[in-house]
Each structure stands twice: as structure tokens, then as C-alpha cells.
C-alpha atoms as a PDB file:
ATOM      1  CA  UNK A   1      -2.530 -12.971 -24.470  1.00  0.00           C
ATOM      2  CA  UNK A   2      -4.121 -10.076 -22.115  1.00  0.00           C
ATOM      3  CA  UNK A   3      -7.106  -9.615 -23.826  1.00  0.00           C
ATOM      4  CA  UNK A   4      -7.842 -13.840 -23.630  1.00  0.00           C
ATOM      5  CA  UNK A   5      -6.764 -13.965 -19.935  1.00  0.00           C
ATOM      6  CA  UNK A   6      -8.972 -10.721 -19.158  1.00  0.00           C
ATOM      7  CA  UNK A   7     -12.099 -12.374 -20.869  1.00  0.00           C
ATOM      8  CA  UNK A   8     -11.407 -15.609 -18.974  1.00  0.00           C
ATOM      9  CA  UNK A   9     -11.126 -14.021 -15.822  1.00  0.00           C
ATOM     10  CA  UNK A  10     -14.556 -12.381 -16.259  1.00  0.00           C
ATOM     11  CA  UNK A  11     -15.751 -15.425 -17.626  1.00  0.00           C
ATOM     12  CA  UNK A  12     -14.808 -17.438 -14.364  1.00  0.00           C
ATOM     13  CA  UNK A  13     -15.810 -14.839 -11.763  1.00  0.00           C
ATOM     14  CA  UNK A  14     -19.892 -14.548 -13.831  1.00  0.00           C
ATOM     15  CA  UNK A  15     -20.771 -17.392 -11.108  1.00  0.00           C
ATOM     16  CA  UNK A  16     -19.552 -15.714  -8.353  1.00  0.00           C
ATOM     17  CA  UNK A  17     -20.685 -12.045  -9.504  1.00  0.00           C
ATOM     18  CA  UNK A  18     -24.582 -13.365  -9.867  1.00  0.00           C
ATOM     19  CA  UNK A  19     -24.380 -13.917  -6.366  1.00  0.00           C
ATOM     20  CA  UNK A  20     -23.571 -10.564  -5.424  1.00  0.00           C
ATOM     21  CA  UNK A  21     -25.484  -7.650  -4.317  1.00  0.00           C
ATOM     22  CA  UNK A  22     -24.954  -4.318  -3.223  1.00  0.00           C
ATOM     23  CA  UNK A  23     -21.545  -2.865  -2.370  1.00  0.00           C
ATOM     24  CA  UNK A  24     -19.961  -6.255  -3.100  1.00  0.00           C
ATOM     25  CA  UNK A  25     -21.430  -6.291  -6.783  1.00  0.00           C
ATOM     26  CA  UNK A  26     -20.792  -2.710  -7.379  1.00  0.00           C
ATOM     27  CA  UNK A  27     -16.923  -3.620  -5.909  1.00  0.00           C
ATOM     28  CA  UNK A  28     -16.631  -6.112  -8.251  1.00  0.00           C
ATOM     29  CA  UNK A  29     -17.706  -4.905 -11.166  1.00  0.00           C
ATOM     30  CA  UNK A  30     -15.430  -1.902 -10.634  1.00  0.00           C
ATOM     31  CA  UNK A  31     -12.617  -4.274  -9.926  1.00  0.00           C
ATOM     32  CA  UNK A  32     -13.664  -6.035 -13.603  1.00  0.00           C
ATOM     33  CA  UNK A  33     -13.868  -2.859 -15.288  1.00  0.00           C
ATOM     34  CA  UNK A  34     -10.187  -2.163 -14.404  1.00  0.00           C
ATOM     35  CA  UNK A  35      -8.769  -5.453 -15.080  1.00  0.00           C
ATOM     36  CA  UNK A  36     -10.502  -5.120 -19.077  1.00  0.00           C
ATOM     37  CA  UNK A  37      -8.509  -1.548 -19.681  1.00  0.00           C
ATOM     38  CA  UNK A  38      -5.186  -3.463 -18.374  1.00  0.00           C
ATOM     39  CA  UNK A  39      -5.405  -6.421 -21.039  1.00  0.00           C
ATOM     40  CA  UNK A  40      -5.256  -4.064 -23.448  1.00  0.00           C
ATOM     41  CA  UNK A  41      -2.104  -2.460 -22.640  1.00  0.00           C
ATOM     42  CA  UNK A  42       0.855  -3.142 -23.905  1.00  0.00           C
ATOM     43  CA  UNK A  43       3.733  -4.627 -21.768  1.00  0.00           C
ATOM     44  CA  UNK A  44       6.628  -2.692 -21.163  1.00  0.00           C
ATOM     45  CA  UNK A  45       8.301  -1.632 -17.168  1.00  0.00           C
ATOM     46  CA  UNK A  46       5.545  -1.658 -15.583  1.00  0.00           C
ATOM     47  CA  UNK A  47       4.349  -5.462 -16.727  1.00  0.00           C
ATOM     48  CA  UNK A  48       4.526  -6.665 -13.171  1.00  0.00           C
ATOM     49  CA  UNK A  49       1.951  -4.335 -12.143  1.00  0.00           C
ATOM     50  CA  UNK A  50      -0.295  -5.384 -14.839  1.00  0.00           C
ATOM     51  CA  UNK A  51       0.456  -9.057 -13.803  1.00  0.00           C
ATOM     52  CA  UNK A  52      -0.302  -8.294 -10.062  1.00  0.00           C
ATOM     53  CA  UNK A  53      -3.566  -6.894 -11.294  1.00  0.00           C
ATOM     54  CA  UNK A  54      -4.069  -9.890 -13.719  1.00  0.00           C
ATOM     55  CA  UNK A  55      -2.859 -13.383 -11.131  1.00  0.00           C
ATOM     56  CA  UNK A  56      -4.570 -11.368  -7.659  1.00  0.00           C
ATOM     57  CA  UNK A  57      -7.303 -11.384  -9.616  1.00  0.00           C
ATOM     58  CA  UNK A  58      -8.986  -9.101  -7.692  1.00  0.00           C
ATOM     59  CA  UNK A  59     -12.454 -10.109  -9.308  1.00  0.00           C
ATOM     60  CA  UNK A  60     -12.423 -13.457  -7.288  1.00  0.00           C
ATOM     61  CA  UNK A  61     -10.400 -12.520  -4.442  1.00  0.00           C
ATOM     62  CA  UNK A  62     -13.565 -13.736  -2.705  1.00  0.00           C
ATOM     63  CA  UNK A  63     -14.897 -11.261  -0.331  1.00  0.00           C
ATOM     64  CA  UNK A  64     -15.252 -14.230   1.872  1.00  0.00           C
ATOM     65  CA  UNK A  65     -18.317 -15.905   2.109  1.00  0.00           C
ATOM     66  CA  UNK A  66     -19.434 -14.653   5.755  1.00  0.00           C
ATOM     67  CA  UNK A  67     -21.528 -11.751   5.609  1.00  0.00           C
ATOM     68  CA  UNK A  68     -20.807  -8.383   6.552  1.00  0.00           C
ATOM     69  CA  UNK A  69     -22.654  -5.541   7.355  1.00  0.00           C
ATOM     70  CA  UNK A  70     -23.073  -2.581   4.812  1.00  0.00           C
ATOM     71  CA  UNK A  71     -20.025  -0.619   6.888  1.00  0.00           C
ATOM     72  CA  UNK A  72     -18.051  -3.489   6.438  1.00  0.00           C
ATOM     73  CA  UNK A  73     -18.329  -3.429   3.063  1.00  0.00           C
ATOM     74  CA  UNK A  74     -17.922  -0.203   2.904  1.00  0.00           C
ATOM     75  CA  UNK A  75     -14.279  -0.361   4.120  1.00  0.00           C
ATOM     76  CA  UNK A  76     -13.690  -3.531   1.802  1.00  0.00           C
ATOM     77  CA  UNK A  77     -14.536  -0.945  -1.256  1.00  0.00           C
ATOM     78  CA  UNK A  78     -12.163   1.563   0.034  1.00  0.00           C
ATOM     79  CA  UNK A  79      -9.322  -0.887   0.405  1.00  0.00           C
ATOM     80  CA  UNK A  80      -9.551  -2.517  -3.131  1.00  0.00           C
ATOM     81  CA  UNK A  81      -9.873   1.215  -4.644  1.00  0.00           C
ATOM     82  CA  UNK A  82      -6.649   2.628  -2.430  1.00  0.00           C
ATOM     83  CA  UNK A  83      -5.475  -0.973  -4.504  1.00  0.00           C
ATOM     84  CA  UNK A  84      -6.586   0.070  -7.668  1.00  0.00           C
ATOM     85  CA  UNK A  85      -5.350   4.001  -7.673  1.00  0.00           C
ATOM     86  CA  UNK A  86      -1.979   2.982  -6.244  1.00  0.00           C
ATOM     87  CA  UNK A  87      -1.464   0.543  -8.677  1.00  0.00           C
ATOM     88  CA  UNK A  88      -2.536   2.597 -11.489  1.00  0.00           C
ATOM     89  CA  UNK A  89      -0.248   5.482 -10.072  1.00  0.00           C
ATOM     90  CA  UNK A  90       2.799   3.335 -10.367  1.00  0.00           C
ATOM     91  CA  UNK A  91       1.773   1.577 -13.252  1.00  0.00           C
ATOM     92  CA  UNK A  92       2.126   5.027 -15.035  1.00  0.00           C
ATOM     93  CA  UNK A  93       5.977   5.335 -15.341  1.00  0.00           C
ATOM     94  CA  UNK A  94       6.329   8.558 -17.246  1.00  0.00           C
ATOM     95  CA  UNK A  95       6.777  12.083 -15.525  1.00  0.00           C
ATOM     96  CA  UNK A  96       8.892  10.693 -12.210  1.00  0.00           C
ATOM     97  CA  UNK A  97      11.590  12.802 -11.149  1.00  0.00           C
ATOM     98  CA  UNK A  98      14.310  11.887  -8.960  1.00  0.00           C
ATOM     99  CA  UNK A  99      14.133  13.147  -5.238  1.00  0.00           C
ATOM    100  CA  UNK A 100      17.209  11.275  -3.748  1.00  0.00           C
ATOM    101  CA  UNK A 101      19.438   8.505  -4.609  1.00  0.00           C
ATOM    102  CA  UNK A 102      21.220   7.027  -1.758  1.00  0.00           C
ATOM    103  CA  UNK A 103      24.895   5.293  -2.165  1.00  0.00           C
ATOM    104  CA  UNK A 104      23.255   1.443  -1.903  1.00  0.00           C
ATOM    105  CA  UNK A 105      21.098   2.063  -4.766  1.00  0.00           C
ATOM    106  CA  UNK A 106      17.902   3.188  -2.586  1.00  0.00           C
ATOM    107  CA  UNK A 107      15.980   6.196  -4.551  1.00  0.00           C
ATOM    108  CA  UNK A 108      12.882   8.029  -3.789  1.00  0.00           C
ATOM    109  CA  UNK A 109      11.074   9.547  -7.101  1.00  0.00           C
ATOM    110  CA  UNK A 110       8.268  11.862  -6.875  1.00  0.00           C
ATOM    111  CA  UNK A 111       5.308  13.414  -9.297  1.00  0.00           C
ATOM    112  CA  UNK A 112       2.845  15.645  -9.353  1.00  0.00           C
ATOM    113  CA  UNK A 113      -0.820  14.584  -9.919  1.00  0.00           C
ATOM    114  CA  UNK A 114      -3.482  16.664 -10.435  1.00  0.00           C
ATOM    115  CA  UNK A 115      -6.059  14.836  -8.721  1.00  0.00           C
ATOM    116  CA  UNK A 116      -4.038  13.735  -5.808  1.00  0.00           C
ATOM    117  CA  UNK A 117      -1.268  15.693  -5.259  1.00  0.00           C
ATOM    118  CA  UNK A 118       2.618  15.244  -4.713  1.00  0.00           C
ATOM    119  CA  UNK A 119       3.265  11.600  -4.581  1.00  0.00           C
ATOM    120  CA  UNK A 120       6.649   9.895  -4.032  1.00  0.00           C
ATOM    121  CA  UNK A 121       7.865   6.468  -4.948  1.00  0.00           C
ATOM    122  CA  UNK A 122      10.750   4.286  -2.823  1.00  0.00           C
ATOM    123  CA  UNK A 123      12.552   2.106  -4.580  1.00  0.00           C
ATOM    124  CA  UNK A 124      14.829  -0.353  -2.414  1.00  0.00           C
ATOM    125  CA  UNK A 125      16.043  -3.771  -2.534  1.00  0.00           C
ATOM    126  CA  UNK A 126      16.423  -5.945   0.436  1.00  0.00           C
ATOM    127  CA  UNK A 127      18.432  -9.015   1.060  1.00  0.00           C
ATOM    128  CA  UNK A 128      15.937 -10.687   2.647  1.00  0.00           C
ATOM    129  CA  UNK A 129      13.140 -13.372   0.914  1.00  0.00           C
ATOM    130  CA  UNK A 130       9.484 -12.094   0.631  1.00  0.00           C
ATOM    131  CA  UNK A 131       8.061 -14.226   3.155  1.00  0.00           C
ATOM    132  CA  UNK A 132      10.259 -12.563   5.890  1.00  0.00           C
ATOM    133  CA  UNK A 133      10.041  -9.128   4.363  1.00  0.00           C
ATOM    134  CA  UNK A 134       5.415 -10.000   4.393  1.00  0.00           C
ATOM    135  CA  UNK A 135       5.653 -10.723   7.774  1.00  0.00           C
ATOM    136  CA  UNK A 136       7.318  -7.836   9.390  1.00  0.00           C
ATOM    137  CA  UNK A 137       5.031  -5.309   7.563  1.00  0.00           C
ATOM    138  CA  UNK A 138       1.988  -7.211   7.769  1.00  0.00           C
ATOM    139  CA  UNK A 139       1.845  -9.840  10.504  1.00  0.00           C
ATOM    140  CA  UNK A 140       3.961  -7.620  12.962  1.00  0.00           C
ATOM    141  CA  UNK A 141       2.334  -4.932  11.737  1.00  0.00           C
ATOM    142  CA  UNK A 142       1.440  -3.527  15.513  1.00  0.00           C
ATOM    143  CA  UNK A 143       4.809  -3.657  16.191  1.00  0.00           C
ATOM    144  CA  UNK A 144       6.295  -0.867  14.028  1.00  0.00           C
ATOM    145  CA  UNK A 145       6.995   1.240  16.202  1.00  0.00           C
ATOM    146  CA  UNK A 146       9.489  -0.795  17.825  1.00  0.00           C
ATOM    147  CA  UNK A 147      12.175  -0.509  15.268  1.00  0.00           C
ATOM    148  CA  UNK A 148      10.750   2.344  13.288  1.00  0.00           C
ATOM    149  CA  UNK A 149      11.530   5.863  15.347  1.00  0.00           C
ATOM    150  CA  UNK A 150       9.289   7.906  12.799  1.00  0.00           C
ATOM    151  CA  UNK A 151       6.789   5.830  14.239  1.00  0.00           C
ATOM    152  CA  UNK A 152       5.133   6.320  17.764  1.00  0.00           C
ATOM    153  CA  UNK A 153       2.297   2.990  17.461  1.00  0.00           C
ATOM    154  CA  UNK A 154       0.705   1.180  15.194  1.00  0.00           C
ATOM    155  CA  UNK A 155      -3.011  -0.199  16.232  1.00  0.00           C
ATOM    156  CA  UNK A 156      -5.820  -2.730  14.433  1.00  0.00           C
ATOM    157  CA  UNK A 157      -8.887  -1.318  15.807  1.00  0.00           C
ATOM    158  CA  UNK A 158     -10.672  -3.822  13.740  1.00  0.00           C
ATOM    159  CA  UNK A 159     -10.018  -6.418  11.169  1.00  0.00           C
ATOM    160  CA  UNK A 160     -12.634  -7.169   8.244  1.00  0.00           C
ATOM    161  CA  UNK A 161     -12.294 -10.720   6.555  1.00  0.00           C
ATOM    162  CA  UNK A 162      -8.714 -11.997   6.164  1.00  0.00           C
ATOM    163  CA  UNK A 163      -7.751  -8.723   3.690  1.00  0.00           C
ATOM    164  CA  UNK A 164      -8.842  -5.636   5.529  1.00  0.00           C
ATOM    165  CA  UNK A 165      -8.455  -3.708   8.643  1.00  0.00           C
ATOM    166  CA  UNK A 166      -9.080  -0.729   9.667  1.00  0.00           C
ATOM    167  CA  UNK A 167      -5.555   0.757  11.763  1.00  0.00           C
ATOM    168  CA  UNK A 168      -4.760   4.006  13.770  1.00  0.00           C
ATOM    169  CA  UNK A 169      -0.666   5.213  13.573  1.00  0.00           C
ATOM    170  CA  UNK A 170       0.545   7.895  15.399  1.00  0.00           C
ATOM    171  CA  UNK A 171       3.694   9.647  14.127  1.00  0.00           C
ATOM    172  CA  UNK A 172       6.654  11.159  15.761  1.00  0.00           C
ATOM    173  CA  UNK A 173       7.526  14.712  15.426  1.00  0.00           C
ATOM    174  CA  UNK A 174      10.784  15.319  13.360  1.00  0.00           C
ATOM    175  CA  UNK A 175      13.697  16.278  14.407  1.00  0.00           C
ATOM    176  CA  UNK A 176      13.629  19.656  15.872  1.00  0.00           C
ATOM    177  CA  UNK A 177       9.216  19.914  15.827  1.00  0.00           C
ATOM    178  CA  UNK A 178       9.878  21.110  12.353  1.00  0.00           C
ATOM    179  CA  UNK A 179       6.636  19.018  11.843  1.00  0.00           C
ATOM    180  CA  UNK A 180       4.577  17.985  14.594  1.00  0.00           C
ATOM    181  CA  UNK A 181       2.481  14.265  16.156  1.00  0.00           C
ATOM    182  CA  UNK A 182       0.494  13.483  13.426  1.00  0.00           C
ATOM    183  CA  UNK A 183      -2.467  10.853  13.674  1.00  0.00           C
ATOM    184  CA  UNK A 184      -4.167   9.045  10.460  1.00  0.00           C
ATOM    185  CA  UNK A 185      -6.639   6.298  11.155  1.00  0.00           C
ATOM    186  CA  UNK A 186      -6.401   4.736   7.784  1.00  0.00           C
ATOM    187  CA  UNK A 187      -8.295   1.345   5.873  1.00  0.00           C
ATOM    188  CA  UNK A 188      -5.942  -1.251   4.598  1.00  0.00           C
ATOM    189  CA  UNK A 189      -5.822  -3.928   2.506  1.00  0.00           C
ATOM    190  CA  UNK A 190      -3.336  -6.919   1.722  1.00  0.00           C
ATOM    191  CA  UNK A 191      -3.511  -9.050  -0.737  1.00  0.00           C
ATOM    192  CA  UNK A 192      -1.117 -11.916  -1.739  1.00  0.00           C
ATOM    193  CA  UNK A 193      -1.131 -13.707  -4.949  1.00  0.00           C
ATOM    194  CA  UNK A 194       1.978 -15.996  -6.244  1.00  0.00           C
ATOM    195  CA  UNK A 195       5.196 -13.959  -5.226  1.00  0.00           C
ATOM    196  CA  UNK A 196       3.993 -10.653  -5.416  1.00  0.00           C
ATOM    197  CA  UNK A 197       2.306  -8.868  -3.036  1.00  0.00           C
ATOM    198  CA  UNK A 198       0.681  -5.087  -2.569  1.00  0.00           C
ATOM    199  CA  UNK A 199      -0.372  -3.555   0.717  1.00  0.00           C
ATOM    200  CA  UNK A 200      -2.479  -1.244   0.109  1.00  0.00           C
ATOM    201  CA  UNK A 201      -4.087   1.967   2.008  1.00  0.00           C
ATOM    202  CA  UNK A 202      -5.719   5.070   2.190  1.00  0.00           C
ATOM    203  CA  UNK A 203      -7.423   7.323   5.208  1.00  0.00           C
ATOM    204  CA  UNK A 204     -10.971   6.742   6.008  1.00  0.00           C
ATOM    205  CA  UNK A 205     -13.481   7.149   9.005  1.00  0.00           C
ATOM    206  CA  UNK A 206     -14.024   5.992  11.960  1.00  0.00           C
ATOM    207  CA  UNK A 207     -16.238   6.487  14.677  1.00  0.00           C
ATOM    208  CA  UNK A 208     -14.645   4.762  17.574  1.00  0.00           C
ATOM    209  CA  UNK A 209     -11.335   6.756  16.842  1.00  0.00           C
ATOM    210  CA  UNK A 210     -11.653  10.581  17.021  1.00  0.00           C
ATOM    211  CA  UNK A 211      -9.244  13.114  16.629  1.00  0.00           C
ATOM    212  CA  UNK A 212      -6.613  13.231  19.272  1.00  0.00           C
ATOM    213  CA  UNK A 213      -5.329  15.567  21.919  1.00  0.00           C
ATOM    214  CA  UNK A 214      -1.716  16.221  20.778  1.00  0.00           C
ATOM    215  CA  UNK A 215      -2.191  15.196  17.328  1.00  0.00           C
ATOM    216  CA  UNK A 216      -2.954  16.795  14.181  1.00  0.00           C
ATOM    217  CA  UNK A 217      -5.332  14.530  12.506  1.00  0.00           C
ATOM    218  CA  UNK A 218      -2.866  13.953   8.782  1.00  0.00           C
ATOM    219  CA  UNK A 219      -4.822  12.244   5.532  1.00  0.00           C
ATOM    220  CA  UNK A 220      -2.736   9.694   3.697  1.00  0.00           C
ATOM    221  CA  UNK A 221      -3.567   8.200   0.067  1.00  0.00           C
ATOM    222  CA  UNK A 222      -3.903   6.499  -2.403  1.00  0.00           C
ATOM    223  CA  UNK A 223      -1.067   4.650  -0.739  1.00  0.00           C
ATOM    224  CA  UNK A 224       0.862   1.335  -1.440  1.00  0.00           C
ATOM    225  CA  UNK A 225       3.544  -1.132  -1.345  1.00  0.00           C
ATOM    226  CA  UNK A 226       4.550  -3.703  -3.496  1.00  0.00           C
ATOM    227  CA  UNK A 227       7.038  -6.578  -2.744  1.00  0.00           C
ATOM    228  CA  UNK A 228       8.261  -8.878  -5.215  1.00  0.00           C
ATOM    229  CA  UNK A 229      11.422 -11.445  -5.528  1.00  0.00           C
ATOM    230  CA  UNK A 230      14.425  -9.983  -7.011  1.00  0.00           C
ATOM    231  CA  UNK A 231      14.399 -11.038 -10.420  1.00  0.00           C
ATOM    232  CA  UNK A 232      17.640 -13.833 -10.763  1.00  0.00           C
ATOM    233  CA  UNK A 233      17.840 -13.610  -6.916  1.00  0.00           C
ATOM    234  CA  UNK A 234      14.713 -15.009  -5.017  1.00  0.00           C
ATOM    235  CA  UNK A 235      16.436 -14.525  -1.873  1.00  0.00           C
ATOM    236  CA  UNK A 236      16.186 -10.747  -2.241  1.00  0.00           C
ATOM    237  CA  UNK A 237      13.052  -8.543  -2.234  1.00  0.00           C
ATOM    238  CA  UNK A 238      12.430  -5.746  -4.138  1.00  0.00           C
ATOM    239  CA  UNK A 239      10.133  -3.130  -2.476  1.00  0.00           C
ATOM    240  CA  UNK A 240       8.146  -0.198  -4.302  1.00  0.00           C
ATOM    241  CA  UNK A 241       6.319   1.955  -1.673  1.00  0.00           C
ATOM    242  CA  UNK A 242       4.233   4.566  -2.990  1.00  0.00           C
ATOM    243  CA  UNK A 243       3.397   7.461  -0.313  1.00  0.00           C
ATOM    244  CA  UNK A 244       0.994  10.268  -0.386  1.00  0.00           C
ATOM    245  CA  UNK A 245       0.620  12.223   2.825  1.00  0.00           C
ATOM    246  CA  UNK A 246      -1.352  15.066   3.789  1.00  0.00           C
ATOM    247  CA  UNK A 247       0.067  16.196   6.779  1.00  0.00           C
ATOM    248  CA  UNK A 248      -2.691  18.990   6.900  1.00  0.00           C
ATOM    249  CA  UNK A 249      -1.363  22.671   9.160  1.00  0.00           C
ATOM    250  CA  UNK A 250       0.079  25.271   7.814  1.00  0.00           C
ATOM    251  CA  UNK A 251       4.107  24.081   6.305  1.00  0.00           C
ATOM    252  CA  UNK A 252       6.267  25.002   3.491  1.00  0.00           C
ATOM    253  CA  UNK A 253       5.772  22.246   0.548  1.00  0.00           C
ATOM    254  CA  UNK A 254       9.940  22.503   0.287  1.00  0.00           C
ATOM    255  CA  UNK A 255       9.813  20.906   4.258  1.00  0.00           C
ATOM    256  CA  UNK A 256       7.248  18.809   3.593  1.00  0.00           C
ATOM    257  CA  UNK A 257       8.924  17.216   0.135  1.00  0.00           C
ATOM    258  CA  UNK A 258      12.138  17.377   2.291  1.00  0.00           C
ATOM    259  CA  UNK A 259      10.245  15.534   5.203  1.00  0.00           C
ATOM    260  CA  UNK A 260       8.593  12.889   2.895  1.00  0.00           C
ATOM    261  CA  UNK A 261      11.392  11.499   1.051  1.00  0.00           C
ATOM    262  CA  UNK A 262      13.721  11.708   4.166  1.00  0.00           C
ATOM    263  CA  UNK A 263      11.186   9.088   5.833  1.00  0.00           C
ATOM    264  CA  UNK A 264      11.290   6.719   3.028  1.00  0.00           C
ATOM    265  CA  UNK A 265      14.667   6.425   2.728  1.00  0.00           C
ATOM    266  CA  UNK A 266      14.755   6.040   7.103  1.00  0.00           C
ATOM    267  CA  UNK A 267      12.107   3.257   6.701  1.00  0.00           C
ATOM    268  CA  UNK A 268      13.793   1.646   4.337  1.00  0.00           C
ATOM    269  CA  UNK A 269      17.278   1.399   6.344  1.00  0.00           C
ATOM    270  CA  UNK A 270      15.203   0.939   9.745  1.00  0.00           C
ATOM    271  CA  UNK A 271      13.679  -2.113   8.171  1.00  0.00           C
ATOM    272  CA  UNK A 272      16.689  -3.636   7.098  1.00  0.00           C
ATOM    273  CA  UNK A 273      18.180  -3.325  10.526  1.00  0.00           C
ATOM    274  CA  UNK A 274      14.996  -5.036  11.967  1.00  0.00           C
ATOM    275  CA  UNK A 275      14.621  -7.872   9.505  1.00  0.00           C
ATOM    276  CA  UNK A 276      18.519  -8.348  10.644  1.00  0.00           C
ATOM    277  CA  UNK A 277      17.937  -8.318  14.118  1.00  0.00           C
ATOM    278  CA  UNK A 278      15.263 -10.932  13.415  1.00  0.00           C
ATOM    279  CA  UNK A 279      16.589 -13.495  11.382  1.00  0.00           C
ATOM    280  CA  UNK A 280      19.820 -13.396  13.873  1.00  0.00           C
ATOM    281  CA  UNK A 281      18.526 -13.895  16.946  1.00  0.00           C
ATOM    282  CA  UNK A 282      16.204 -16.825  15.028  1.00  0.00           C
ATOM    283  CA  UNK A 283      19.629 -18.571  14.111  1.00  0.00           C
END
């Protein structure tokens, strides 16, 4: 069944991919390469990823049909590869060890990759549908730092077709100044197919947004998260954040694995509180 839907998919997207040149071509074909190793790996866990991969169909996501410049593209490329690494990182479900498993059933899980780094996965569910759950992350995306105390602000500099933009966060020192403001100015990339979606990131540069006074400039991915219905309960979401941080200066990896799972499991409880607050005050 893979294998036929992967060839169809290519066969499909040929129209689309004659009529590329460039960055978008060489984004697409990349894209196609990846989807051809999925379809011929076997389902097991991690199926959902593979069908994320398969339905978003990346291929013919359609990088719209304005043109862009050749920086534009640029930062499309880097989106759909912080899409494809994250992805692939979860899709990959041996070697995780547990980091912290909290008394609702929220755990953070971490591993060790050679060409990235310390990684850690959140896995939370939250009773609240997907469409709510989208639109607090995404569409109120600015407005993070409202409800989130880790965070400091949240700013689009610039969006790029309806998938991309290009965002600069600023992060609170912990508790304490154990670690210090950090800055990342980072690409991201959203994409929404059926009931699944993945948001999708990773550092980048940008001109109009140089390092800051106060602020240690921090890298971050391949980073992602993917939401999904609660199997047998579509008005719960199940949310799978994959982090990898470099919060660059000189700290002890125990603080900063300590630091790193800590957020997750504060994000996670911070965003249920919001999505509360929310949906009250809408009733």
C-alpha cells in the first residue's frame, strides 16, 4: 500500500515539478526523495508520522504560485527540511529514555544524536479539539508570551506564502539567572493536512534582526510539534513537541537537561491554563 501511494504521489506532482526551477525544484525533489524511503517502511508506532509525511504531501504542498525571490525560497527550503529532520527524529522510536513523567500522564523523553545533539520529546494530551489547540500556537502565535512566563515575546518579522515565517522570541531567564535572556530568530513552517498537523522550526539568518543587547543569541533545531486527535476521543489533542536548543555560553549539560525538560513540562501546563481561560470567557 506505501510503495503504490508513494509512486502515485510522484506520479501526480511530475506536472507540477516540470514547472519548477531552482530552489523550488531542488526542494521538491528532496521532499520526493524522502517520501520514496518512507513507503518502504514498515508500519509500526510511529505510522502516523509516516502518514503525516504521506496525506501533507509535502511534494504538492504548492509553494504557492506567486513568485518569490531566491531568499524567499531560501527560507521555504529551510522550513520543509526543519519538517523533514524533525519528523524523521521522532519517527525513529528506539533509544528514548525517560526524563520526567508527571502525575497526569505528561512525560518528556530525551536522546542523544550524533549529528544534532541532545534532543527531548513532550508527550501530553490536552482536553481540548485540534482546531482550538492550532490556533493558540499558530494564529496567536505573537501572543505567547502572554500566558507563557518562559517566554518574554514572540514576533513575525516576516511571513513567506501562507506556510512560512520567519519569527524572533526572546526568552526569560530562569529562576534564579541560573540561565540567562536568550534570543533565537528562527524560520518556521506550518503545515496542515486532514487532522494532523506539524509546526515545524529551526534557527536561521536574518539581516534585519541582529544580535541583541541583553541577550545571548541561543540556536534551536531541528525542532517540531505535532498535534493530532486523540485516537477514540476527537475532542482531545495529543501533542508531541520535539525540542533541540542550543542555548550557546558556558553551562553544565546536567542544568541545561534539567532546564530543558522543566520548560516542556511548564509549556505544557501553561497552555492548558490558556486554552481554559479561552474557551471560558468565549462561553
Amino acid at each position: 500500500m506505501l510503495p503504490a501511494t508513494s509512486k502515485l504521489c510522484a506520479a501526480i506532482s511530475y506536472r507540477h515539478l516540470r514547472n519548477m526551477t531552482g530552489l523550488r525544484r531542488q526542494a521538491a525533489v528532496a521532499i520526493s526523495q524522502e517520501l520514496s524511503k518512507l513507503a518502504h517502511r514498515s508500519a509500526g508506532p510511529g505510522a502516523w508520522i509516516n502518514q503525516v509525511r504521506r496525506k501533507s504531501s509535502l511534494l504538492s504542498s504548492r509553494l504557492e504560485e506567486t513568485p518569490f525571490s531566491e531568499t524567499e525560497m531560501s527560507y521555504i527550503k529551510q522550513g520543509e527540511e526543519a519538517l523533514q529532520k524533525s519528523l524523521s527524529i521522532l519517527g525513529n522510536l528506539d533509544g528514548w529514555k525517560t526524563e520526567t513523567v508527571v502525575g497526569n500522564g505528561d512525560k518528556v523523553l530525551s536522546k542523544v544524536l550524533p549529528d544534532v545533539g541532545k534532543v527531548f520529546r513532550l508527550e501530553v494530551v490536552v482536553d481540548q479539539p485540534l482546531d482550538t489547540v492550532y490556533s493558540e500556537l499558530v494564529d496567536n502565535m505573537e501572543q505567547m508570551g502572554d500566558w507563557n512566563p518562559n517566554v518574554k515575546e514572540i514576533k513575525i518579522l516576516q511571513k513567506i506564502g501562507k506556510d512560512t515565517v520567519i519569527t524572533h522570541e526572546k526568552a526569560a531567564a530562569t529562576p534564579g539567572n541560573i540561565v540567562g535572556p536568550r534570543d533565537f530568530v528562527s524560520v518556521r513552517c506550518a503545515k496542515r493536512r486532514g487532522s494532523t498537523c506539524v509546526l515545524a522550526g529551526m534557527s536561521t539568518k536574518y539581516g534585519a534582526m541582529p544580535e541583541q543587547e541583553g541577550f545571548i543569541r541561543a540556536e534551536n533545531g531541528p525542532t517540531c510539534m505535532v498535534l493530532r486527535p486523540l485516537a477514540g476521543s476527537p475532542s482531545q489533542t495529543k501533542l508531541t513537541w520535539l525540542l533541540s536548543i542550543d542555548l550557546k555560553g558556558w553551562l553544565p549539560k546536567t542544568i541545561i537537561n534539567q532546564v530543558l525538560s522543566q520548560t516542556q513540562v511548564d509549556f505544557a501546563n501553561h497552555l492548558r491554563q490558556r486554552l481554559a481561560r479561552t474557551v471560558a470567557a468565549g462561553c
